[in-house]
C-alpha atoms as a PDB file:
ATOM      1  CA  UNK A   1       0.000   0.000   0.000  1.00  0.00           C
ATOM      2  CA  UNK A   2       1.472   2.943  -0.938  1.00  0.00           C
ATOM      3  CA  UNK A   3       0.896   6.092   1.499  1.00  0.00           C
ATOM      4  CA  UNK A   4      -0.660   9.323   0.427  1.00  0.00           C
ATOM      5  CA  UNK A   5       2.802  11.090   1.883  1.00  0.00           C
ATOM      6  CA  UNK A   6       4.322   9.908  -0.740  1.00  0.00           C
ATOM      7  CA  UNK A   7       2.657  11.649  -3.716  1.00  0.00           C
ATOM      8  CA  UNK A   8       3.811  15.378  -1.978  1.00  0.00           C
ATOM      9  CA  UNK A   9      -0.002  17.206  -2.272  1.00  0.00           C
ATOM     10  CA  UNK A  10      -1.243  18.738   0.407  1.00  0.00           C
ATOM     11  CA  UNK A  11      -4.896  16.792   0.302  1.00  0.00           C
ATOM     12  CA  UNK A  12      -6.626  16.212   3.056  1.00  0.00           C
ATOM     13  CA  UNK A  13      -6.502  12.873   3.837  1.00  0.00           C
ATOM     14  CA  UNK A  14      -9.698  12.440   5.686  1.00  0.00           C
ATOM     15  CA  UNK A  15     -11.567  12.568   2.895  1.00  0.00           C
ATOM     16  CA  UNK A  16      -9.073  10.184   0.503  1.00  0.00           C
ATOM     17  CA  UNK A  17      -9.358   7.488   2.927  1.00  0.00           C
ATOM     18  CA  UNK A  18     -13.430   7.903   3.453  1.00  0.00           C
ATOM     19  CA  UNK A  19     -13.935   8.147  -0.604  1.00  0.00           C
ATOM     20  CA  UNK A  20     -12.079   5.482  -1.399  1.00  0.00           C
ATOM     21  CA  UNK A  21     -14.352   3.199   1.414  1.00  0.00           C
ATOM     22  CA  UNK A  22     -17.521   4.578  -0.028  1.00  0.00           C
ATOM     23  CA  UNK A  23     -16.541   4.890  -3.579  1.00  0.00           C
ATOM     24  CA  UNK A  24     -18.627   1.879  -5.392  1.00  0.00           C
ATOM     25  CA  UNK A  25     -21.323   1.475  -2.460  1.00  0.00           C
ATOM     26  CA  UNK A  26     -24.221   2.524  -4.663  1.00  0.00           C
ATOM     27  CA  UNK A  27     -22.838  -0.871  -7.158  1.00  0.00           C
ATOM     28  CA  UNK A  28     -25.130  -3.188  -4.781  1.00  0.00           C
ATOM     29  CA  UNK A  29     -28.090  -1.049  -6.092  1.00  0.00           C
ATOM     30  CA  UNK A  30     -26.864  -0.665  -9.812  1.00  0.00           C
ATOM     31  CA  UNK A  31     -23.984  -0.559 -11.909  1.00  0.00           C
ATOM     32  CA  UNK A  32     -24.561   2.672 -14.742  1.00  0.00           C
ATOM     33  CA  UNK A  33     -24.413   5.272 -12.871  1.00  0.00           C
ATOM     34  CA  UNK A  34     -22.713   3.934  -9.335  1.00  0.00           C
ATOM     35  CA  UNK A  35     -20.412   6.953  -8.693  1.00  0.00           C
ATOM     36  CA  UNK A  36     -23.471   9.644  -8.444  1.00  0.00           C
ATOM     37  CA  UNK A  37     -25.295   7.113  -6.236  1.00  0.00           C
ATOM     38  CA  UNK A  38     -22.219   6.106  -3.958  1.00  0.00           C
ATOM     39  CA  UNK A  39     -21.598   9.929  -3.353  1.00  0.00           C
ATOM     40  CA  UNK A  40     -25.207  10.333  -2.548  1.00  0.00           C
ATOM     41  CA  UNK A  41     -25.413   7.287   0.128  1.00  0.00           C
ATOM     42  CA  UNK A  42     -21.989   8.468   1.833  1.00  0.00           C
ATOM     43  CA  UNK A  43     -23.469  12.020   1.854  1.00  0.00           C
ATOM     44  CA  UNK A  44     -26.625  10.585   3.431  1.00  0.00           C
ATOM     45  CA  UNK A  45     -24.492   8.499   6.128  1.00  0.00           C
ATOM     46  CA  UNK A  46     -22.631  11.181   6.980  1.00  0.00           C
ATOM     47  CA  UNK A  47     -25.523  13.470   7.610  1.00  0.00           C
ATOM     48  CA  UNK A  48     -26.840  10.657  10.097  1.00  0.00           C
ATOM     49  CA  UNK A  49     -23.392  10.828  11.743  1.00  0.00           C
ATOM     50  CA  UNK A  50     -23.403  14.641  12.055  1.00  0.00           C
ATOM     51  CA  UNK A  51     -20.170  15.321   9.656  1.00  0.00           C
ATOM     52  CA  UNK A  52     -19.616  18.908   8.815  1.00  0.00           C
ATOM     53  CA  UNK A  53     -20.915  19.943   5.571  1.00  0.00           C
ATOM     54  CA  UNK A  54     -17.671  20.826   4.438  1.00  0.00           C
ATOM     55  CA  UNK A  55     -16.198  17.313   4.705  1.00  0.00           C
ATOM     56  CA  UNK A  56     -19.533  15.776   3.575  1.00  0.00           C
ATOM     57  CA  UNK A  57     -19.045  17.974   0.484  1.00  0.00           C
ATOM     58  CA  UNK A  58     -15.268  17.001  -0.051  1.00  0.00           C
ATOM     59  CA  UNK A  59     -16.036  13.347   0.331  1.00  0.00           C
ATOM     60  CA  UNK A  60     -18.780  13.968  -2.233  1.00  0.00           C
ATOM     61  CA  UNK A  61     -16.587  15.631  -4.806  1.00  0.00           C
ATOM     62  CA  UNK A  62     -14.051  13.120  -4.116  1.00  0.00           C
ATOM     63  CA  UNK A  63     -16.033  10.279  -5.445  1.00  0.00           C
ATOM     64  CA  UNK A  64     -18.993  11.698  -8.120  1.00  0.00           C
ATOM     65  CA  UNK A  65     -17.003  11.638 -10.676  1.00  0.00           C
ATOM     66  CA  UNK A  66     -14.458   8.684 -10.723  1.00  0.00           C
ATOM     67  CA  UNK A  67     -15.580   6.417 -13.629  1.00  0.00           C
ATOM     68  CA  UNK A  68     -13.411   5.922 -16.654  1.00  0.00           C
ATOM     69  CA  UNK A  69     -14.187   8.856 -18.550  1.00  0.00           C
ATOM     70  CA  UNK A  70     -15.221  11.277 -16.267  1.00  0.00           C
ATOM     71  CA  UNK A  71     -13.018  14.124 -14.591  1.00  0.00           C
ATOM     72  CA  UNK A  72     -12.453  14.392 -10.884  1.00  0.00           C
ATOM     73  CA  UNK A  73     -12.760  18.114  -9.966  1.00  0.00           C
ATOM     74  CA  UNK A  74     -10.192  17.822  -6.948  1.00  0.00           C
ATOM     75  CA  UNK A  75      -7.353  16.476  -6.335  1.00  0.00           C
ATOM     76  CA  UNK A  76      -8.723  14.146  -3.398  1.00  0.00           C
ATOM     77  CA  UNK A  77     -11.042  13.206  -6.283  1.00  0.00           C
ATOM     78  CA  UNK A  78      -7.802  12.320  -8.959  1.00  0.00           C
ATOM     79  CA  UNK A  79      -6.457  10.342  -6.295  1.00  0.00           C
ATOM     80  CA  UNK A  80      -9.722   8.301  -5.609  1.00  0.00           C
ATOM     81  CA  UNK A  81      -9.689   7.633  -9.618  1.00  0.00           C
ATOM     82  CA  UNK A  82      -6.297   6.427  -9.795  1.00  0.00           C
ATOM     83  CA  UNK A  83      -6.531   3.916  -6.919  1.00  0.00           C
ATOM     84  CA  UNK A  84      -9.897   2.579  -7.946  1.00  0.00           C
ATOM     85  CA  UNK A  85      -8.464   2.038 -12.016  1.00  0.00           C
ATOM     86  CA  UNK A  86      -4.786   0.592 -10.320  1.00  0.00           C
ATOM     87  CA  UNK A  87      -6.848  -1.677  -8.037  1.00  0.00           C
ATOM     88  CA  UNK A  88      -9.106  -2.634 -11.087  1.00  0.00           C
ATOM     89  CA  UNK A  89      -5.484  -3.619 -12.586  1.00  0.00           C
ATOM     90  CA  UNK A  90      -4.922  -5.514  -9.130  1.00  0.00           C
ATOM     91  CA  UNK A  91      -3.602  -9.104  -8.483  1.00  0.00           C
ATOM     92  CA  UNK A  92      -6.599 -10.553  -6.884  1.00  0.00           C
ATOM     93  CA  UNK A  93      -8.794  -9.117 -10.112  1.00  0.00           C
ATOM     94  CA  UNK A  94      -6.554 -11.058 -12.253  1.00  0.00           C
ATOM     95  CA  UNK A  95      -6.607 -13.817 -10.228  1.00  0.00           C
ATOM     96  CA  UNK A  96     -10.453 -14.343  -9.918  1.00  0.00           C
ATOM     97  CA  UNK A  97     -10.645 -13.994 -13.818  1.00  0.00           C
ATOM     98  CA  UNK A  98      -8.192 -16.335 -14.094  1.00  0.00           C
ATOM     99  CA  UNK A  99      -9.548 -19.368 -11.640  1.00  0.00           C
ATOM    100  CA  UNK A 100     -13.351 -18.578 -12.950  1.00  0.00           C
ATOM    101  CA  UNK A 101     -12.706 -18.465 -16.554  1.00  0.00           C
ATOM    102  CA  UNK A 102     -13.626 -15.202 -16.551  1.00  0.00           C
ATOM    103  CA  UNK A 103     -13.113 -13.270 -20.471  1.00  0.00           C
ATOM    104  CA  UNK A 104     -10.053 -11.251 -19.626  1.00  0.00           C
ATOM    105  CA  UNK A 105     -10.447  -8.930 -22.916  1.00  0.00           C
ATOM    106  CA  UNK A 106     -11.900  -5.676 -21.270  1.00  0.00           C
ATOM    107  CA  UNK A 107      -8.942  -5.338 -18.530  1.00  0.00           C
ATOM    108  CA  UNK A 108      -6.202  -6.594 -21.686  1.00  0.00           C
ATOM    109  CA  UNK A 109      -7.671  -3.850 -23.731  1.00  0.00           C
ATOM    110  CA  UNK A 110      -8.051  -0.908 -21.290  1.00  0.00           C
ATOM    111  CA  UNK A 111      -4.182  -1.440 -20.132  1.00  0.00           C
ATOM    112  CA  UNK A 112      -2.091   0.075 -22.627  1.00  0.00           C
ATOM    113  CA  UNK A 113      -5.023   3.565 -21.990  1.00  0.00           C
ATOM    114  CA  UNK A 114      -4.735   3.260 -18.133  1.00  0.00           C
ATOM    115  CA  UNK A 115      -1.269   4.357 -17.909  1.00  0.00           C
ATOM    116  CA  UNK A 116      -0.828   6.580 -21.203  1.00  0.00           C
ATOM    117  CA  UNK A 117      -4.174   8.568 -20.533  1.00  0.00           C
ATOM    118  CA  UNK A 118      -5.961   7.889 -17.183  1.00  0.00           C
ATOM    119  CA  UNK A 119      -3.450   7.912 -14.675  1.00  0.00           C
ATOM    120  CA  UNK A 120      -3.317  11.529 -13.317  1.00  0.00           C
ATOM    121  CA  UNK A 121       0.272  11.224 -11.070  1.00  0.00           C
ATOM    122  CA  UNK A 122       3.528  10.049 -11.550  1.00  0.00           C
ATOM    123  CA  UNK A 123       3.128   7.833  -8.595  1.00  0.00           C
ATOM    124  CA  UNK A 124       0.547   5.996 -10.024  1.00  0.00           C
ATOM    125  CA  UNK A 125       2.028   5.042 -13.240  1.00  0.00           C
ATOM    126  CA  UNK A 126       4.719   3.990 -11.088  1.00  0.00           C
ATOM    127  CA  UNK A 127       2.541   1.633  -9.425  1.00  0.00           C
ATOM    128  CA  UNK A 128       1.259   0.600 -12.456  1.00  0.00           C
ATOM    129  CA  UNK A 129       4.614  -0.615 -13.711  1.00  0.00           C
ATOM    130  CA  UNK A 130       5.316  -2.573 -10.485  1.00  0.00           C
ATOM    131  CA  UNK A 131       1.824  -4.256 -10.944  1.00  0.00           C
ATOM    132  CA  UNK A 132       2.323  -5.176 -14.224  1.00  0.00           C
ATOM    133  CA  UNK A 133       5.728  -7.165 -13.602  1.00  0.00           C
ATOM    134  CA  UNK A 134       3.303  -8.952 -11.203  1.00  0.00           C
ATOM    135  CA  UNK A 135       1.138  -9.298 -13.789  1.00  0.00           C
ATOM    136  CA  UNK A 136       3.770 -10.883 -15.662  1.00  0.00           C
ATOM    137  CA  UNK A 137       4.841 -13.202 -12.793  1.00  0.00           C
ATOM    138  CA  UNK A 138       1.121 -14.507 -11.976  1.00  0.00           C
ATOM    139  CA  UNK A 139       0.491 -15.236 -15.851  1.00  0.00           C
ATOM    140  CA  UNK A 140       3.763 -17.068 -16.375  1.00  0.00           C
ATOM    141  CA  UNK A 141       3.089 -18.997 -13.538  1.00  0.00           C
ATOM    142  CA  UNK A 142      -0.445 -19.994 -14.843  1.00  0.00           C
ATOM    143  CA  UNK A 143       1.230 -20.396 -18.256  1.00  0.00           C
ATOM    144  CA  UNK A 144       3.598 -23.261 -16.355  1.00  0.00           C
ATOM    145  CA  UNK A 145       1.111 -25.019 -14.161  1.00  0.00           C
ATOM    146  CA  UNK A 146      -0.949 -25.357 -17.705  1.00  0.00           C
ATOM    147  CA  UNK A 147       2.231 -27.038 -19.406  1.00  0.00           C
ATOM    148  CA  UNK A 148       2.534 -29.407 -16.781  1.00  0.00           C
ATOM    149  CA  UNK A 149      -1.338 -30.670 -17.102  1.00  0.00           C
ATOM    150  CA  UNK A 150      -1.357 -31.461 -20.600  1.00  0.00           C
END
């Protein structure tokens, strides 16, 4: 896990860590259209738990707008987007697709834009190149246990 310190903004960090909890809640009610609805259940919870409107707010910007093609408007926001496209990049995606049979395409296809055009720091697109050498590693070592069954 790589710590906000590390990518030198002054964010506030309160609302990074929040966001990226609450940032695909409203997916166990629907899929098109998630972000809007995750911002507006955290917004709700928050109001139950007597947050300050200002932080509500934040935590709202932070995560309305974090699909593929949509633009954060802060930088809390940017960060949310990177970490929820380098997790979809993640190990343990890979490795459910891979164990269910699951069509691999989409992720194979959206790589080569994730780091060239939706990554928004340096930082990320360094992560990005340490996930894909584990990329590399996990796929070889399917590649090999394959070999050895037929």
């Amino acid at each position: 896990m790589v710590e906000l310190k590390t990518f030198n903004l002054e964010v506030n960090i309160d609302v990074c860590i929040i966001s990226a909890y609450w940032h695909d809640i409203g997916r166990t009610k629907l899929n098109e259209g998630h972000e809007k609805l995750s911002a507006e259940m955290l917004k709700e919870e928050m109001k139950k738990q007597n947050y300050g409107n200002d932080l509500i707010n934040e935590c709202y910007k932070a995560i309305e707008n974090h699909k593929w093609n949509m633009q954060p408007q802060t930088k809390e926001g940017l960060i949310v987007k990177d970490a929820d496209k380098l997790a979809w990049l993640g190990i343990g995606r890979w490795k459910d697709c891979l164990n269910n049979n699951q069509n691999l395409d989409l992720i194979i296809n959206g790589m080569p834009k994730l780091k060239s055009e939706l990554l928004y720091f340096n930082e990320s697109r360094e992560i990005y190149d340490r996930e894909i050498i584990k990329l590399i590693k996990l796929v070889y070592s399917y590649i090999k246990d394959f070999k050895r069954i037929i």
